[in-house]
N, C-alpha and C. Protein backbone atom coordinates (compact mmCIF):
# COMPACT_ATOMS: atom_id res chain seq x y z
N UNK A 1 13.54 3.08 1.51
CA UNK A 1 14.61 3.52 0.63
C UNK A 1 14.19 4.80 -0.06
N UNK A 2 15.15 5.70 -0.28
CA UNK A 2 14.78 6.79 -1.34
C UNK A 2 14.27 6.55 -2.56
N UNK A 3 14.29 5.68 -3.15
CA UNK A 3 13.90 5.07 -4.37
C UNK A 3 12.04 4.84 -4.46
N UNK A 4 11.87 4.13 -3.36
CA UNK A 4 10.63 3.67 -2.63
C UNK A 4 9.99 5.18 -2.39
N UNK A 5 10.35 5.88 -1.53
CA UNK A 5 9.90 7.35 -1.15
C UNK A 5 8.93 7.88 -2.27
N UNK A 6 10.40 7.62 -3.70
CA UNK A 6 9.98 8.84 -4.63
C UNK A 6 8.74 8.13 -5.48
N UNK A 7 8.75 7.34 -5.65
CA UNK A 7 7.86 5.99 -6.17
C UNK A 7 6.49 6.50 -5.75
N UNK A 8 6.31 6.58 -4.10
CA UNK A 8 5.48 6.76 -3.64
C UNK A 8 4.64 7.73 -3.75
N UNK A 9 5.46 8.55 -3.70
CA UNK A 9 5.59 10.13 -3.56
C UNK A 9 4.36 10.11 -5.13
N UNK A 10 5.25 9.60 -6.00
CA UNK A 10 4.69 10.02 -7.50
C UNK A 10 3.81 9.41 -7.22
N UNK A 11 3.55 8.22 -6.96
CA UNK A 11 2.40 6.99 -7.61
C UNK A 11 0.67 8.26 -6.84
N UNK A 12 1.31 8.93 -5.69
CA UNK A 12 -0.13 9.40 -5.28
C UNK A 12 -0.85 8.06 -4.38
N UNK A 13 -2.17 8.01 -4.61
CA UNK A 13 -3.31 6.82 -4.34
C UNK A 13 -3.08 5.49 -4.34
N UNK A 14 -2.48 5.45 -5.77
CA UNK A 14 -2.11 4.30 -7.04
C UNK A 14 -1.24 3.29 -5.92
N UNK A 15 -1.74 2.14 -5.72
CA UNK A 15 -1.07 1.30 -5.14
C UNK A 15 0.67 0.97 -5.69
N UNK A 16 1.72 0.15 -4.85
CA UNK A 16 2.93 0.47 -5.17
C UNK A 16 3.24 -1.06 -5.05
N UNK A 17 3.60 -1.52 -6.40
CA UNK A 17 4.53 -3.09 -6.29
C UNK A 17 5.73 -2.93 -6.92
N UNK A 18 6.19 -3.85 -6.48
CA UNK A 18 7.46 -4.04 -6.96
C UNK A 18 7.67 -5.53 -7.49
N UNK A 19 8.12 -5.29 -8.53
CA UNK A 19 8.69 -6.75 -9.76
C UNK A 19 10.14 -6.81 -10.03
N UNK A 20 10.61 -6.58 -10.48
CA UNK A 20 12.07 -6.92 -11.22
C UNK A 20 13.19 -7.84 -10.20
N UNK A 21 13.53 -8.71 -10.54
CA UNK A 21 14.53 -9.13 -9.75
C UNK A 21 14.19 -10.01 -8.63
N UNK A 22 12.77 -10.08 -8.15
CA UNK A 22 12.41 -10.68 -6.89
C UNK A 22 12.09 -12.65 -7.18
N UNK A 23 13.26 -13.02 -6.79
CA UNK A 23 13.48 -14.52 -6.78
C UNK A 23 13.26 -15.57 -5.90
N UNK A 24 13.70 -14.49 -4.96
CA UNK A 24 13.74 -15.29 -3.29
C UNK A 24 13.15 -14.90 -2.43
N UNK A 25 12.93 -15.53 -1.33
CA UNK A 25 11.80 -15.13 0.17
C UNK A 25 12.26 -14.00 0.59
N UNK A 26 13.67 -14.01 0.87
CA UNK A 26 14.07 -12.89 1.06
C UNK A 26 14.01 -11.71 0.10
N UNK A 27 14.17 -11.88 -0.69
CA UNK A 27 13.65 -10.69 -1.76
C UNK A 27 12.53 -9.85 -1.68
N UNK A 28 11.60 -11.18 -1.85
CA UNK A 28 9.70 -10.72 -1.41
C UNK A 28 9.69 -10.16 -0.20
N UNK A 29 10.13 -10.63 0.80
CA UNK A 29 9.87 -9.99 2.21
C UNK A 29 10.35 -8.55 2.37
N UNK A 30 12.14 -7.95 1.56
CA UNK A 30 12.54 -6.54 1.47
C UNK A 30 11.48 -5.72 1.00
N UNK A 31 11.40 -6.34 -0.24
CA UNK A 31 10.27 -5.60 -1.52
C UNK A 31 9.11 -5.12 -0.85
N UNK A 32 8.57 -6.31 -0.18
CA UNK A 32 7.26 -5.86 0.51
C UNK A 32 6.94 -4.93 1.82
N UNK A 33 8.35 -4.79 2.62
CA UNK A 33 8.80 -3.43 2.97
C UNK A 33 8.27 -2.12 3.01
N UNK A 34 8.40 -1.86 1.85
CA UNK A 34 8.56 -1.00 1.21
C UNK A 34 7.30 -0.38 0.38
N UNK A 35 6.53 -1.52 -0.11
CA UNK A 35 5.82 -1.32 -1.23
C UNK A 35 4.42 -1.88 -0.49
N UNK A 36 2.88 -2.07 -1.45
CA UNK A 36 2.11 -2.23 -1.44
C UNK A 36 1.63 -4.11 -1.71
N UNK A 37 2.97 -4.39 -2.64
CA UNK A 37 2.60 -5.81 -2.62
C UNK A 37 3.88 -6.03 -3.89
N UNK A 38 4.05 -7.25 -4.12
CA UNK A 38 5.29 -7.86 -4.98
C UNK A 38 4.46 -8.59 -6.10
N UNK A 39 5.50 -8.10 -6.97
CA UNK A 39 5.14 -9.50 -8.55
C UNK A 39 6.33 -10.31 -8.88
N UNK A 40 5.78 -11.83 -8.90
CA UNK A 40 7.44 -12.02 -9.34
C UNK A 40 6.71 -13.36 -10.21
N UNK A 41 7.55 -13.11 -11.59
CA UNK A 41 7.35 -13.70 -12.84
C UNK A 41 8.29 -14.47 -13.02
N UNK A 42 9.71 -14.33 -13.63
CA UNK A 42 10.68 -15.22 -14.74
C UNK A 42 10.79 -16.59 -13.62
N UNK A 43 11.28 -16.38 -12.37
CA UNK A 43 11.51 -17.10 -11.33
C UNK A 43 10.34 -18.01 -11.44
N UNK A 44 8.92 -17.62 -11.07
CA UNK A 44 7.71 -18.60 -10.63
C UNK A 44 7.92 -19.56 -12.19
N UNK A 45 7.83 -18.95 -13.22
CA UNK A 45 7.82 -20.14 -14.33
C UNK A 45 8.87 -20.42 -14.58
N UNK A 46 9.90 -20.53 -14.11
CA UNK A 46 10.93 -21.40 -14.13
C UNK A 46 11.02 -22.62 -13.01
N UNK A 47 10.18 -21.79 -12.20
CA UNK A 47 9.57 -23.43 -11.12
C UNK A 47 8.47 -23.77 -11.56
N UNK A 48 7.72 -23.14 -12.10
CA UNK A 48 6.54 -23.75 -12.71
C UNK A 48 6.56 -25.18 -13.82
N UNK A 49 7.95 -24.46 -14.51
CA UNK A 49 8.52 -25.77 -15.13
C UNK A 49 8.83 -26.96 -15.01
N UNK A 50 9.52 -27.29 -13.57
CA UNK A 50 9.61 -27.93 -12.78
C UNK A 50 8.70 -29.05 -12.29
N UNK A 51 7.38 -28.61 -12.18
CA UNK A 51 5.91 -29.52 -11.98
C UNK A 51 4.98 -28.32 -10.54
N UNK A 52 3.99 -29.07 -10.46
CA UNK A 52 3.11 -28.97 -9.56
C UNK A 52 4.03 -28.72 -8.27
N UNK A 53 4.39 -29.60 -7.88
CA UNK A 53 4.73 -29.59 -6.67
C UNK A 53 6.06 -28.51 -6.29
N UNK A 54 7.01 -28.45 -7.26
CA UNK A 54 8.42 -27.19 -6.54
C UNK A 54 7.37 -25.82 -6.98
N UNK A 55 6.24 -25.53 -7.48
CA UNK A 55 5.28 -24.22 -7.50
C UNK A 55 5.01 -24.41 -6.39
N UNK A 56 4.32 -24.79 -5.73
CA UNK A 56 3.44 -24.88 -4.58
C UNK A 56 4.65 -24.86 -3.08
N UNK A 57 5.84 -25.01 -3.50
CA UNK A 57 6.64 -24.96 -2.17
C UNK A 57 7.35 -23.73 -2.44
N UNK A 58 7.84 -23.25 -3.99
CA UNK A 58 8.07 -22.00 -4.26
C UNK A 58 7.19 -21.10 -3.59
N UNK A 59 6.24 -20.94 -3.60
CA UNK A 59 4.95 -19.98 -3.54
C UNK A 59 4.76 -20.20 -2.09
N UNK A 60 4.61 -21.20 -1.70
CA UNK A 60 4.52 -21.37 -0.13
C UNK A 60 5.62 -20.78 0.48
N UNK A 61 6.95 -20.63 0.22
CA UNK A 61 7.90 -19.89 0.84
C UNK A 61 7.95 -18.47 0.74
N UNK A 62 7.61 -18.04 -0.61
CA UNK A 62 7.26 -16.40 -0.46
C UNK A 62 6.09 -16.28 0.47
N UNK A 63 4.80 -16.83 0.74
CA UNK A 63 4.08 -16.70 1.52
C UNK A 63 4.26 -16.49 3.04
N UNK A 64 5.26 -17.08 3.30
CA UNK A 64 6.07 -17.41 4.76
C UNK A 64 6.80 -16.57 5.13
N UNK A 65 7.62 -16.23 4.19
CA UNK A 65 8.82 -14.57 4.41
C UNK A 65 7.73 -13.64 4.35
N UNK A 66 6.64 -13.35 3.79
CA UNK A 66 5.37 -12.09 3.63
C UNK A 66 4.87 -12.33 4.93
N UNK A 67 4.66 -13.42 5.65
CA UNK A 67 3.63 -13.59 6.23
C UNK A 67 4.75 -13.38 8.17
N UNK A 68 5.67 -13.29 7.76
CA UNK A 68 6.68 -13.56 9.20
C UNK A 68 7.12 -12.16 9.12
């Protein structure tokens, strides 16, 4: 994306992630596209809330869209 380009462009060296908005597998997998690697916060502790176990299948599914 042009957005991504200019990002790049500026960042120089400086590795390139992307955060805001990334909820879903599909999300992580666009983001990571593009970029150097993904952060995704409000989403993980809102499953984090949830217990042990919807983290670990949350997280296992971004792993799966990154990893495919």
């Amino acid at each position: 994306s042009g957005l991504a380009a200019r990002a790049r462009a500026a960042a120089g060296d400086v590795p390139l992630y992307a955060g805001f908005g990334i909820s879903t597998a599909a999300h992580a997998r666009a983001a990571a596209e593009l970029t150097d690697g993904i952060v995704v916060g409000s989403r993980a502790v809102e499953v984090a809330a949830e217990g042990p176990e919807p983290l670990r299948d949350y997280v296992a599914s971004l792993r799966r869209a990154l990893d495919a």
